[in-house]
N, C-alpha and C. Protein backbone atom coordinates (compact mmCIF):
# COMPACT_ATOMS: atom_id res chain seq x y z
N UNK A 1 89.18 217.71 -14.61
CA UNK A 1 89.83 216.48 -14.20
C UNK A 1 91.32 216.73 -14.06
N UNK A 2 92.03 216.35 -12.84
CA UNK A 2 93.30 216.56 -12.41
C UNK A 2 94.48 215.11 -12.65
N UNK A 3 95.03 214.81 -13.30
CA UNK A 3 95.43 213.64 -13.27
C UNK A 3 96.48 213.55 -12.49
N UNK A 4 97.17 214.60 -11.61
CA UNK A 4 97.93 214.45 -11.04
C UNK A 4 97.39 214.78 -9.30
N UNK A 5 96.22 214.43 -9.40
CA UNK A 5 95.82 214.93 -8.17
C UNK A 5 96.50 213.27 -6.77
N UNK A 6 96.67 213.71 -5.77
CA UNK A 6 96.47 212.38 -4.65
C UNK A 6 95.70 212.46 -3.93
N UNK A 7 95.43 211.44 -3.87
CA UNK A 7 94.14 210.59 -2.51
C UNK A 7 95.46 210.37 -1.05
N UNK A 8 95.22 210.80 -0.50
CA UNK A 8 95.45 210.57 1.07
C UNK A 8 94.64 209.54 2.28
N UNK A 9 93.36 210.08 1.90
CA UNK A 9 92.24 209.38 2.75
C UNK A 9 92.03 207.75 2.78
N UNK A 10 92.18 207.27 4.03
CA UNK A 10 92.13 206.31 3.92
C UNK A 10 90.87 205.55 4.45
N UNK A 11 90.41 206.53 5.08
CA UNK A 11 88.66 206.44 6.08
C UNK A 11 87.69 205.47 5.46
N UNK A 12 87.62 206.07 3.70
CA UNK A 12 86.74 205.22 3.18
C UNK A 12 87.06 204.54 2.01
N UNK A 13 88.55 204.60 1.57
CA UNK A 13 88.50 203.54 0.78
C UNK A 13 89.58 202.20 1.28
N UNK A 14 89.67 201.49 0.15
CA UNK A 14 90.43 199.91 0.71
C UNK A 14 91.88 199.81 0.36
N UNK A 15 92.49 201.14 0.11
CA UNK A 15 93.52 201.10 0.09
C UNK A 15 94.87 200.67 0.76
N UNK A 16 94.37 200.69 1.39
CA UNK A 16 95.46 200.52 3.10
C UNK A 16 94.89 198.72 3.48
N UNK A 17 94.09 198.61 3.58
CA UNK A 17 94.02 197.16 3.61
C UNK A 17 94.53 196.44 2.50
N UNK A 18 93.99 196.41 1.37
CA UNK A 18 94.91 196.14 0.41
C UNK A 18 96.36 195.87 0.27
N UNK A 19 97.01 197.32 0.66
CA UNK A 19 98.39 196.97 0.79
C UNK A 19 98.97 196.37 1.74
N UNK A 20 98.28 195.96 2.83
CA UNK A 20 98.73 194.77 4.10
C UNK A 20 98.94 193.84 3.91
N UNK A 21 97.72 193.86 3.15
CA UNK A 21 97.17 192.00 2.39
C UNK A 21 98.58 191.88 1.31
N UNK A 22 98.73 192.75 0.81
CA UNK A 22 100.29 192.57 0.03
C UNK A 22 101.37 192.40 0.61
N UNK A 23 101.54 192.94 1.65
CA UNK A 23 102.71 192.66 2.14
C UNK A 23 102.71 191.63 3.19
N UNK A 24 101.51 191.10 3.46
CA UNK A 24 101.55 189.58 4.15
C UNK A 24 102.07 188.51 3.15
N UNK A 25 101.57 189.14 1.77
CA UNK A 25 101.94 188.03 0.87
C UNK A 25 103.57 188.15 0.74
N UNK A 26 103.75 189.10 0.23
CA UNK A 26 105.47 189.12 0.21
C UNK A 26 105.83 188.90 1.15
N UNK A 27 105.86 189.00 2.50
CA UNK A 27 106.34 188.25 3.81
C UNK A 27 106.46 186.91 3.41
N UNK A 28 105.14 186.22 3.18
CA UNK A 28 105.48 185.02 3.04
C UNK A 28 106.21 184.21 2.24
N UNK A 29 106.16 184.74 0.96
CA UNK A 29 106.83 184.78 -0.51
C UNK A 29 108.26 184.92 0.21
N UNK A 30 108.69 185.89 0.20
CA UNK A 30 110.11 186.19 0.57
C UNK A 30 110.59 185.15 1.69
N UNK A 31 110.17 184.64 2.56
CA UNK A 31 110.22 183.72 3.58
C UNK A 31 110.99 182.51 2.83
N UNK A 32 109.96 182.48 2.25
CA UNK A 32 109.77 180.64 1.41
C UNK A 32 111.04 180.83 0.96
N UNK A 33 110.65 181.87 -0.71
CA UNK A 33 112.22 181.85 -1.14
C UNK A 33 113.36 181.55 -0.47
N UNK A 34 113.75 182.50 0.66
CA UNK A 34 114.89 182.93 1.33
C UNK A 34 114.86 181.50 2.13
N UNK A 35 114.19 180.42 2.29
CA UNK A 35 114.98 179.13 2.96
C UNK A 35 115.84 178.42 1.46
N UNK A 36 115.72 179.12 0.72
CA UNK A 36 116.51 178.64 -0.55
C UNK A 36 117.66 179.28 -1.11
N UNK A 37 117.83 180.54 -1.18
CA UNK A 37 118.62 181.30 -1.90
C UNK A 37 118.61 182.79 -0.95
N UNK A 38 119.88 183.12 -0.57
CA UNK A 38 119.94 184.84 -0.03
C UNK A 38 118.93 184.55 0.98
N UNK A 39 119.34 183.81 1.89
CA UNK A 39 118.63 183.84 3.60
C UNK A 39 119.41 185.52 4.31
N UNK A 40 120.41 185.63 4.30
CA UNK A 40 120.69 187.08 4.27
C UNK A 40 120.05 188.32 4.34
N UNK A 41 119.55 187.84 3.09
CA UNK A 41 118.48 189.13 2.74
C UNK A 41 116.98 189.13 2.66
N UNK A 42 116.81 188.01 2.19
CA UNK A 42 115.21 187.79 2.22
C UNK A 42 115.05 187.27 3.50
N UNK A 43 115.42 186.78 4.75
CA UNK A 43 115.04 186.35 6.06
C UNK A 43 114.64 187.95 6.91
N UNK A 44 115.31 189.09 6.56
CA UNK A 44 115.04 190.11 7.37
C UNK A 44 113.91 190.87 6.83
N UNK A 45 113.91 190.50 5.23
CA UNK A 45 112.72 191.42 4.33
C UNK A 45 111.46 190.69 5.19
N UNK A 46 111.87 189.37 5.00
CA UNK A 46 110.26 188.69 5.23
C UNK A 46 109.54 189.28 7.22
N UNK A 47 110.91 189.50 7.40
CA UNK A 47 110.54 189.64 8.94
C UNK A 47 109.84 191.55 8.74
N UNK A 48 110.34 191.96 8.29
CA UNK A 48 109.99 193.57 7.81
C UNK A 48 108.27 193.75 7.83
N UNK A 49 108.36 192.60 6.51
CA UNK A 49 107.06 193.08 5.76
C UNK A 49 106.15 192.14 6.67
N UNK A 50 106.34 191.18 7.33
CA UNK A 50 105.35 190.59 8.03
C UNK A 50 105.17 191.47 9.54
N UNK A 51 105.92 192.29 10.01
CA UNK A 51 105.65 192.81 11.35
C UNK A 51 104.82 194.34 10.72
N UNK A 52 105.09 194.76 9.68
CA UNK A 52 104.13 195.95 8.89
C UNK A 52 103.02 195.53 8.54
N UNK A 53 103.22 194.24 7.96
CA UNK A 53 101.18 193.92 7.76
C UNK A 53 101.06 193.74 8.88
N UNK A 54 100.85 192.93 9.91
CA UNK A 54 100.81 193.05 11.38
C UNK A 54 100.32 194.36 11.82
N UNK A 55 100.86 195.19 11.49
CA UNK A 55 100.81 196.42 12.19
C UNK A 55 99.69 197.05 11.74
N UNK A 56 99.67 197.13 10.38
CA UNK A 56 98.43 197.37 9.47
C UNK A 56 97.30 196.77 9.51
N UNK A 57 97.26 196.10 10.35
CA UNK A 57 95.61 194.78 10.27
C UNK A 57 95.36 194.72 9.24
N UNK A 58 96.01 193.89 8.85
CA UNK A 58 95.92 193.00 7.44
C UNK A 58 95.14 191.81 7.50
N UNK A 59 94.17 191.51 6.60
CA UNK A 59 93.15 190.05 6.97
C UNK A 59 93.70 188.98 6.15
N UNK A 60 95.09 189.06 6.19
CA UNK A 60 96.14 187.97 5.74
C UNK A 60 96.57 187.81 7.03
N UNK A 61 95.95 187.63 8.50
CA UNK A 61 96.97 187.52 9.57
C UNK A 61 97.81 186.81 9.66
N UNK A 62 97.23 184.93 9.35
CA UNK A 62 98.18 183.95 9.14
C UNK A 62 99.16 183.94 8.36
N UNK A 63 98.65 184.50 6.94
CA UNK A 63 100.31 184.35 6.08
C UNK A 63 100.84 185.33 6.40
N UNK A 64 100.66 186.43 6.86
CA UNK A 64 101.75 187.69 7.66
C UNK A 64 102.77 186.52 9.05
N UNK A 65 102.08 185.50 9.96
CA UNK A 65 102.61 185.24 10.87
C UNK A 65 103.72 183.90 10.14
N UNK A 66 102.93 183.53 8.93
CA UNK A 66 104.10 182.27 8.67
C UNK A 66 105.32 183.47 7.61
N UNK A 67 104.80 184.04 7.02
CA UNK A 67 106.09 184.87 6.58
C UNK A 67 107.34 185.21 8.12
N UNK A 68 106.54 185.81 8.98
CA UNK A 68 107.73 186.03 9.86
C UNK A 68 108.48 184.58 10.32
N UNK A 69 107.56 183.43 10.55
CA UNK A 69 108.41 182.16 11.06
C UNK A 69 108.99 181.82 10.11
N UNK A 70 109.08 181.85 8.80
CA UNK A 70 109.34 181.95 7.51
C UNK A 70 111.35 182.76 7.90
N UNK A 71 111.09 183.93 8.00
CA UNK A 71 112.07 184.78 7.93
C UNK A 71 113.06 184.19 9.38
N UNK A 72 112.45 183.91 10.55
CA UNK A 72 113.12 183.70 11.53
C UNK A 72 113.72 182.33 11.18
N UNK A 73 113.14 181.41 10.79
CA UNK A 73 113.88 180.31 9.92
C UNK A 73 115.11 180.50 8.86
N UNK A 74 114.71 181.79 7.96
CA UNK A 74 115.64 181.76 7.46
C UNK A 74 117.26 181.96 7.96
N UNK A 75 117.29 182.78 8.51
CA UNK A 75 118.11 183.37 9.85
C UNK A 75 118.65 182.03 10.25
N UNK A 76 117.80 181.36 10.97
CA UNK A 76 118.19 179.73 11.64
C UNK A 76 119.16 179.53 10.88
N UNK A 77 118.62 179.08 9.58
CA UNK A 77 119.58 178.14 8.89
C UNK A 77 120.39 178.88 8.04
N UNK A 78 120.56 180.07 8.11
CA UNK A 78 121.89 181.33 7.74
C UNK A 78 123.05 180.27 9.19
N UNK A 79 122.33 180.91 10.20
CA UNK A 79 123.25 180.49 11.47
C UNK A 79 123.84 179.22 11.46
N UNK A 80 123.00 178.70 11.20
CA UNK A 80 123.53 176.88 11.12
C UNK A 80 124.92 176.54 9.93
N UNK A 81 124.33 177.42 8.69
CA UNK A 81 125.17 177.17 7.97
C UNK A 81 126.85 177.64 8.19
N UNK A 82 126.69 179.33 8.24
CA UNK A 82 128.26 179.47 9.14
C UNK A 82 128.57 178.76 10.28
N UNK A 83 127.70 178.25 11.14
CA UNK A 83 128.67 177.35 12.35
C UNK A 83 128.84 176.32 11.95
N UNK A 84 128.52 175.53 10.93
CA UNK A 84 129.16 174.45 10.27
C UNK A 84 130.26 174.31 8.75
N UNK A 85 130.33 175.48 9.14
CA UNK A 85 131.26 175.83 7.61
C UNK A 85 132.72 175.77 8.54
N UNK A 86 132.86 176.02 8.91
CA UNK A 86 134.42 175.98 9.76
C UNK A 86 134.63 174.54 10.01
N UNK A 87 134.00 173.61 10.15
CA UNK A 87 133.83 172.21 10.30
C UNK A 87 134.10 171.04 8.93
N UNK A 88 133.98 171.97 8.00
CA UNK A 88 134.55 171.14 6.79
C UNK A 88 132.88 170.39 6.25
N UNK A 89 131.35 171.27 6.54
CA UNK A 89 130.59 170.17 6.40
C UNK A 89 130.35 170.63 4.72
N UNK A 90 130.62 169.12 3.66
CA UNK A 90 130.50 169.93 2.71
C UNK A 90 128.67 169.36 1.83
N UNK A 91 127.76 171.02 1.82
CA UNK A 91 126.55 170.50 1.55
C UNK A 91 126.11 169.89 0.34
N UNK A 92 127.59 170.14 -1.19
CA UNK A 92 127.09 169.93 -2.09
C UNK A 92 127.43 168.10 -2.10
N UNK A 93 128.20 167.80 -1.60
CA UNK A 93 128.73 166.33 -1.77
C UNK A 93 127.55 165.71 -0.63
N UNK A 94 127.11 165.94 0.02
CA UNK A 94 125.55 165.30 0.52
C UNK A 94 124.31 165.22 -0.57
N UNK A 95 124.57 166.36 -1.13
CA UNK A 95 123.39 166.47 -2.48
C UNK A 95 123.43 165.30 -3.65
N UNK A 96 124.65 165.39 -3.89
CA UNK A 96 125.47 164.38 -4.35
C UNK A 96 125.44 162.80 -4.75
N UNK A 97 125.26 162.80 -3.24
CA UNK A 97 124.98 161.10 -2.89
C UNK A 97 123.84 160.70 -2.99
């Protein structure tokens, strides 16, 4: 017995599907988050990992596709927010009220 041996093959086991199905989930995960906190960074992750499960035929297709609208949203409202920051819009005094 080798404990340091690796598996490569992906022919017959579920490895590779598996990890699609994961990264549809973190697509989507990261999506969600990132309309909340670090759209920056989690809007491009989510777009990453949802065009790789994608790629991977992942049988998460849908939450791979809302992670990416997920990420392209985040982006949106990255954008929205700097073109209204020069404008004086202030978001915490809306919260506020």
């Amino acid at each position: 017995m080798n404990l340091f041996t690796t598996t490569t093959a992906w022919a017959g086991s579920q490895e590779r599907p598996r990890d699609a199905d994961a990264m549809a989930v973190a697509s989507f995960i990261t999506g969600l988050v990132g309309l909340l906190v670090f759209n920056l960074v989690l809007g491009p992750c989510a777009l990453v990992l949802g065009t790789a499960a994608l790629a991977r035929r992942t049988s998460r297709r849908s939450r791979a596709i809302l992670g990416l609208a997920l990420g392209a949203a985040d982006l949106i409202v990255l954008a929205a927010l700097v073109a209204l920051a020069p404008y004086g819009v202030d978001f915490d005094a809306a919260a506020a009220e």
